[in-house]
Protein backbone atom coordinates (compact mmCIF):
# COMPACT_ATOMS: atom_id res chain seq x y z
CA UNK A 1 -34.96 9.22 3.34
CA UNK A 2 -34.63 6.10 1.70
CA UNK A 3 -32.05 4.04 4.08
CA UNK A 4 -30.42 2.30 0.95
CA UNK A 5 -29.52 5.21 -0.67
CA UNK A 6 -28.06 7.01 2.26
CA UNK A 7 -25.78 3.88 2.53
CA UNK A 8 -24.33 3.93 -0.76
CA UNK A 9 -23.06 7.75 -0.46
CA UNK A 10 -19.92 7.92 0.68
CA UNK A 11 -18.36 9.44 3.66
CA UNK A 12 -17.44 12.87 4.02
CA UNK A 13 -13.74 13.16 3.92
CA UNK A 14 -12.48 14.49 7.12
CA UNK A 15 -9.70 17.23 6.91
CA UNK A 16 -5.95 16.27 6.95
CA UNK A 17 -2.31 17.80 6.89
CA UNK A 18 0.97 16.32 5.38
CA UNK A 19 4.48 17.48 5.41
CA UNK A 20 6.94 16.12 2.74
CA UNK A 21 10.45 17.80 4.34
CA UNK A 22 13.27 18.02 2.21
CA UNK A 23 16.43 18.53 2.71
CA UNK A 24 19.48 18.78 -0.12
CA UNK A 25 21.59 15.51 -0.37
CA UNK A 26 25.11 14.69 -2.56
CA UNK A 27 22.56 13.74 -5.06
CA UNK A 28 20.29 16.12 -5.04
CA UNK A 29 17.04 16.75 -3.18
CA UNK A 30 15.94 13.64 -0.77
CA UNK A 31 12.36 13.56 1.88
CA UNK A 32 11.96 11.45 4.86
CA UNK A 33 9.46 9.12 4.82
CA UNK A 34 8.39 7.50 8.25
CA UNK A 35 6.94 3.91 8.29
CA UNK A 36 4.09 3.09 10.07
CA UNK A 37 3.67 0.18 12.89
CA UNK A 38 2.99 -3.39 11.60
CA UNK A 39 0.56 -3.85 14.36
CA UNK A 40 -1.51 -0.58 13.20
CA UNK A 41 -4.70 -1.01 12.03
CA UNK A 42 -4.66 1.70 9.68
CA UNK A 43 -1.72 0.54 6.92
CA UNK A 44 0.79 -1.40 8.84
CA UNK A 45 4.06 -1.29 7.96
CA UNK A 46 3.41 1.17 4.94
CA UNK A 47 6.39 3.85 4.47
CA UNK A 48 4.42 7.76 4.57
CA UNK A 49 5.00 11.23 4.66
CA UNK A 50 4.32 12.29 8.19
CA UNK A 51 0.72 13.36 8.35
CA UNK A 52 -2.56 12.95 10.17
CA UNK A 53 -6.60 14.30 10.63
CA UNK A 54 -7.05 17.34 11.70
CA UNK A 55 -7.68 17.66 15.27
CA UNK A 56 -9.53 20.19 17.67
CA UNK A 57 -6.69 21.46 19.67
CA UNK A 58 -5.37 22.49 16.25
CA UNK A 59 -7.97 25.54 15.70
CA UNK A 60 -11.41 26.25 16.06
CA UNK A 61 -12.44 25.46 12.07
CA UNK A 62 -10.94 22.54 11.10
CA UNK A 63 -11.35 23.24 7.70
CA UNK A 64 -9.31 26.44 7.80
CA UNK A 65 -5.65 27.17 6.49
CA UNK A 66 -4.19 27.75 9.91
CA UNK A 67 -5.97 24.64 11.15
CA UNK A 68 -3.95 22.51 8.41
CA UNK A 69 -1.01 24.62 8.55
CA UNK A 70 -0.69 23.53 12.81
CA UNK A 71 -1.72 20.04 12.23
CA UNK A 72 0.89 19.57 9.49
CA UNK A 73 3.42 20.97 11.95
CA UNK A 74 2.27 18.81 15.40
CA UNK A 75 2.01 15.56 13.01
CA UNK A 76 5.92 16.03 12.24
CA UNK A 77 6.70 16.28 15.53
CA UNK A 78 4.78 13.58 16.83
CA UNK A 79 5.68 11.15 14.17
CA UNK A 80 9.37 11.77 13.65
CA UNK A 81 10.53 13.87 16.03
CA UNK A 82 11.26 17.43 14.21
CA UNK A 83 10.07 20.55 14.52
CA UNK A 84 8.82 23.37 12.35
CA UNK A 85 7.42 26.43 12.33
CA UNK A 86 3.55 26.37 10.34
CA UNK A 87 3.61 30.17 9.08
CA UNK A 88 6.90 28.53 6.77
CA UNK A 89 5.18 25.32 5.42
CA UNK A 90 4.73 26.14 1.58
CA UNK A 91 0.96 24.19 0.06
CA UNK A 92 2.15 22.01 -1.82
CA UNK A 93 -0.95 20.00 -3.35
CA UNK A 94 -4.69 19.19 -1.70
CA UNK A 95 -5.86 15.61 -2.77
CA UNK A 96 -9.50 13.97 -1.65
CA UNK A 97 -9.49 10.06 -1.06
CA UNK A 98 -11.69 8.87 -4.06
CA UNK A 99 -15.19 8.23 -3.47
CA UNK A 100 -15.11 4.71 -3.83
CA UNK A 101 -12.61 4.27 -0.45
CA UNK A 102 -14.58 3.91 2.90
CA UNK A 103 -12.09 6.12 5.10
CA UNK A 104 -11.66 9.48 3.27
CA UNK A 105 -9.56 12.29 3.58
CA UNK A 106 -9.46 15.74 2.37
CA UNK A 107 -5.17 16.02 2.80
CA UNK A 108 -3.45 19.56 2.17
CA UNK A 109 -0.17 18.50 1.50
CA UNK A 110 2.89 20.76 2.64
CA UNK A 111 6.46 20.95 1.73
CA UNK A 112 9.26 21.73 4.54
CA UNK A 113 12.79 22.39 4.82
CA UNK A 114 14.50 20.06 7.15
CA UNK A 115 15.61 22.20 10.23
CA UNK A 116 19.60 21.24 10.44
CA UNK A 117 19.42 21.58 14.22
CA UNK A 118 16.22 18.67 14.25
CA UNK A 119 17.28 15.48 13.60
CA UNK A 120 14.08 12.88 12.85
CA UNK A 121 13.49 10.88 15.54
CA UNK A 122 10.43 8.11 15.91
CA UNK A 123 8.48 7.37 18.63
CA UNK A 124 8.27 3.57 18.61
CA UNK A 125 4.65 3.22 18.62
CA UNK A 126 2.65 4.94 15.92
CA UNK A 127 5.78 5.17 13.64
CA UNK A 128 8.88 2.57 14.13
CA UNK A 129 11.39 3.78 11.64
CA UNK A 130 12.23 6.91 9.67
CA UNK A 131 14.58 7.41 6.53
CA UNK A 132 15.87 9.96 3.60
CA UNK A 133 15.11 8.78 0.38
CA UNK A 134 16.06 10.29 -2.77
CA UNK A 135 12.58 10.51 -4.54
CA UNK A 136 13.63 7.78 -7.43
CA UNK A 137 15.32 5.67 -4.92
CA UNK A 138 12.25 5.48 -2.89
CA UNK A 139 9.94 4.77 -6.28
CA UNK A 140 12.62 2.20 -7.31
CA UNK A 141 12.87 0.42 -3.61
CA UNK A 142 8.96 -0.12 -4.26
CA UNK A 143 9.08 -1.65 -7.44
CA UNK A 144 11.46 -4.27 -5.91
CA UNK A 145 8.93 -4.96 -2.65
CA UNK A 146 11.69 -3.62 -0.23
CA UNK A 147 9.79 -0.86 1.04
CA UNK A 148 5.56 -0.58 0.71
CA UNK A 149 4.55 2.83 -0.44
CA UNK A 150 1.04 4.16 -1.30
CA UNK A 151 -0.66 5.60 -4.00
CA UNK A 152 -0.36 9.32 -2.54
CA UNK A 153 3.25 8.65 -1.45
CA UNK A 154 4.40 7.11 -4.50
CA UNK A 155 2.44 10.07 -7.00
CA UNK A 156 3.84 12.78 -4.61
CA UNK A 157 7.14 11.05 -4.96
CA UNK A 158 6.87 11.15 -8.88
CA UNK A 159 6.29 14.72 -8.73
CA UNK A 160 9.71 15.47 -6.91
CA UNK A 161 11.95 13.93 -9.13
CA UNK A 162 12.30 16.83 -11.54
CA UNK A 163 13.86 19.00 -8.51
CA UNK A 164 17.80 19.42 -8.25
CA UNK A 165 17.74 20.90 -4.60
CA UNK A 166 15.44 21.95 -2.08
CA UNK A 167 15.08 25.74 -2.89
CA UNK A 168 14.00 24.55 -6.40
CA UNK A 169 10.82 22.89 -4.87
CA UNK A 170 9.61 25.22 -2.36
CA UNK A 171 10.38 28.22 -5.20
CA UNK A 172 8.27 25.65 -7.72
CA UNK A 173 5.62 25.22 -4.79
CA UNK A 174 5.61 29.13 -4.37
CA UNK A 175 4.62 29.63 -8.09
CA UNK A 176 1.77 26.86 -8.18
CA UNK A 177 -1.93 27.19 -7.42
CA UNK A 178 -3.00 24.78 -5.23
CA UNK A 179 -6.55 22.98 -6.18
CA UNK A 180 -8.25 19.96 -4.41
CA UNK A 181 -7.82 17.12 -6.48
CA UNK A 182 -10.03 14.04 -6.32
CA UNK A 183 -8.94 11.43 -8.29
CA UNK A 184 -11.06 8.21 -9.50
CA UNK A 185 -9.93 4.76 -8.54
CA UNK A 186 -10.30 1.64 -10.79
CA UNK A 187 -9.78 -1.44 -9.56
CA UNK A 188 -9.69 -5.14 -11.44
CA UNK A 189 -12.51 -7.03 -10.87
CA UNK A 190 -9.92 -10.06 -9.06
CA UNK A 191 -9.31 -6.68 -6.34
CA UNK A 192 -5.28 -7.16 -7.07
CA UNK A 193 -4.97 -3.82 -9.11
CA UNK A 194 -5.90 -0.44 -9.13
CA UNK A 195 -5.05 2.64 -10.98
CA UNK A 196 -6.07 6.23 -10.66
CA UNK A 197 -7.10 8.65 -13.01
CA UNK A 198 -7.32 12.62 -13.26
CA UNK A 199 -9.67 14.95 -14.72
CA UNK A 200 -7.76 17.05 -17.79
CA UNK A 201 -8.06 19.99 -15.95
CA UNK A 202 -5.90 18.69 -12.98
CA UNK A 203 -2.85 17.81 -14.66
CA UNK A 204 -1.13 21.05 -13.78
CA UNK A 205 -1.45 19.71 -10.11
CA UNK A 206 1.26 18.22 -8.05
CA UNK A 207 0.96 14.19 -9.05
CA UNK A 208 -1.32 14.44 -11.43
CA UNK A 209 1.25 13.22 -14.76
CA UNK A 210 0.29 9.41 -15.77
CA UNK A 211 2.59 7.15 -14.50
CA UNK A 212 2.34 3.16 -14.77
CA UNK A 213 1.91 3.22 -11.46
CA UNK A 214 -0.45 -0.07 -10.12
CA UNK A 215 -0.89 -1.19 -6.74
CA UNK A 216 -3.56 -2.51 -4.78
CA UNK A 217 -4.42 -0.23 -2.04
CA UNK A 218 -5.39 -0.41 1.45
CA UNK A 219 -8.91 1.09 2.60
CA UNK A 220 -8.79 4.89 3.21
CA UNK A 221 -5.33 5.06 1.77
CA UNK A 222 -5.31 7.51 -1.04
């Protein structure tokens, strides 16, 4: 095979879990968001849902739903601290890094209900601080440049806003069948901007509504 083309394909993305846990506040429903170490190579200092890759100790087929379902589940612990049970995670959306990003990720998304008894806690190394965050306070604390959020994050953010209290989301979640969305990436020829864009047929999906959303984002980060 021609060594040029096999270089321009891009990588397989490599299966991934995320948890967005919720929990109702006096404003209505809020999600912790965890922010990564400034010294990590992998978007430093960037504020996340807890998540990772899939890995072995979390099933034999990494690409099944019980693999996700336990990786979502170790991730939160790991990262901040709290634990849940994977049978109740609720799918919540599936999203493929575009093609154009050099570290892709096929990410099932999950939503949680905070466990009162579990307070978040970080560990100091791979994550360094943890907050709740009203989903419009987060998406308005980004616009200002107090907190650095990325394109998942902020369009999984977006999609929360429209929920009064926990129990509205997961019973929302419940009702919604989940697809694997790849969106496309455009970014300005200066590298400063980028937006994404959905096929028509994916706009029933979790994140998927336009938004005016730009940002320049890190390798592998969508």
């Amino acid at each position: 095979m021609d060594e040029g083309v096999e270089s321009q394909r891009p990588p397989e993305p490599r299966p991934a879990a995320t948890i967005i846990l919720l929990r109702d506040g006096d404003y209505g429903v809020e999600t912790c968001l965890v922010r990564r170490n400034l010294e990590a190579r992998f978007m430093p200092g960037v504020w996340v849902f807890p998540g990772g890759a899939v890995d072995e100790g979390d099933g034999a087929d990494p690409d099944s739903e019980t693999a996700h379902r336990q990786c979502a589940a170790r991730e939160l612990a790991e990262e901040a601290g709290v634990r849940v049970d994977p049978e109740t995670l609720v799918p919540y959306s599936r999203w493929i890094t575009p093609k154009v990003v050099p570290i892709r990720f096929d990410t099932r998304f999950y939503l949680a209900s905070h466990p009162e008894d579990s307070e978040p806690e970080v560990d100091g190394e791979e994550v360094i601080d943890w907050g709740w965050f009203e989903p419009a306070g987060a998406l308005s604390r980004h616009s200002t440049g107090e907190i650095e959020l990325v394109f998942p994050t902020i369009k999984h953010l977006e999609s929360l806003t429209g929920f009064s209290s926990v129990d509205d989301a997961l019973s929302a979640a419940a009702r919604t069948e989940v697809r694997a969305v790849e969106p496309t990436l455009e970014i300005t020829a200066d590298g400063k901007d980028a937006r994404l864009g959905f096929d028509q047929g994916d706009l029933d999906q979790p994140g998927t509504h336009a938004s005016e959303v730009d940002s320049k984002p890190p390798p592998g980060e969508v």
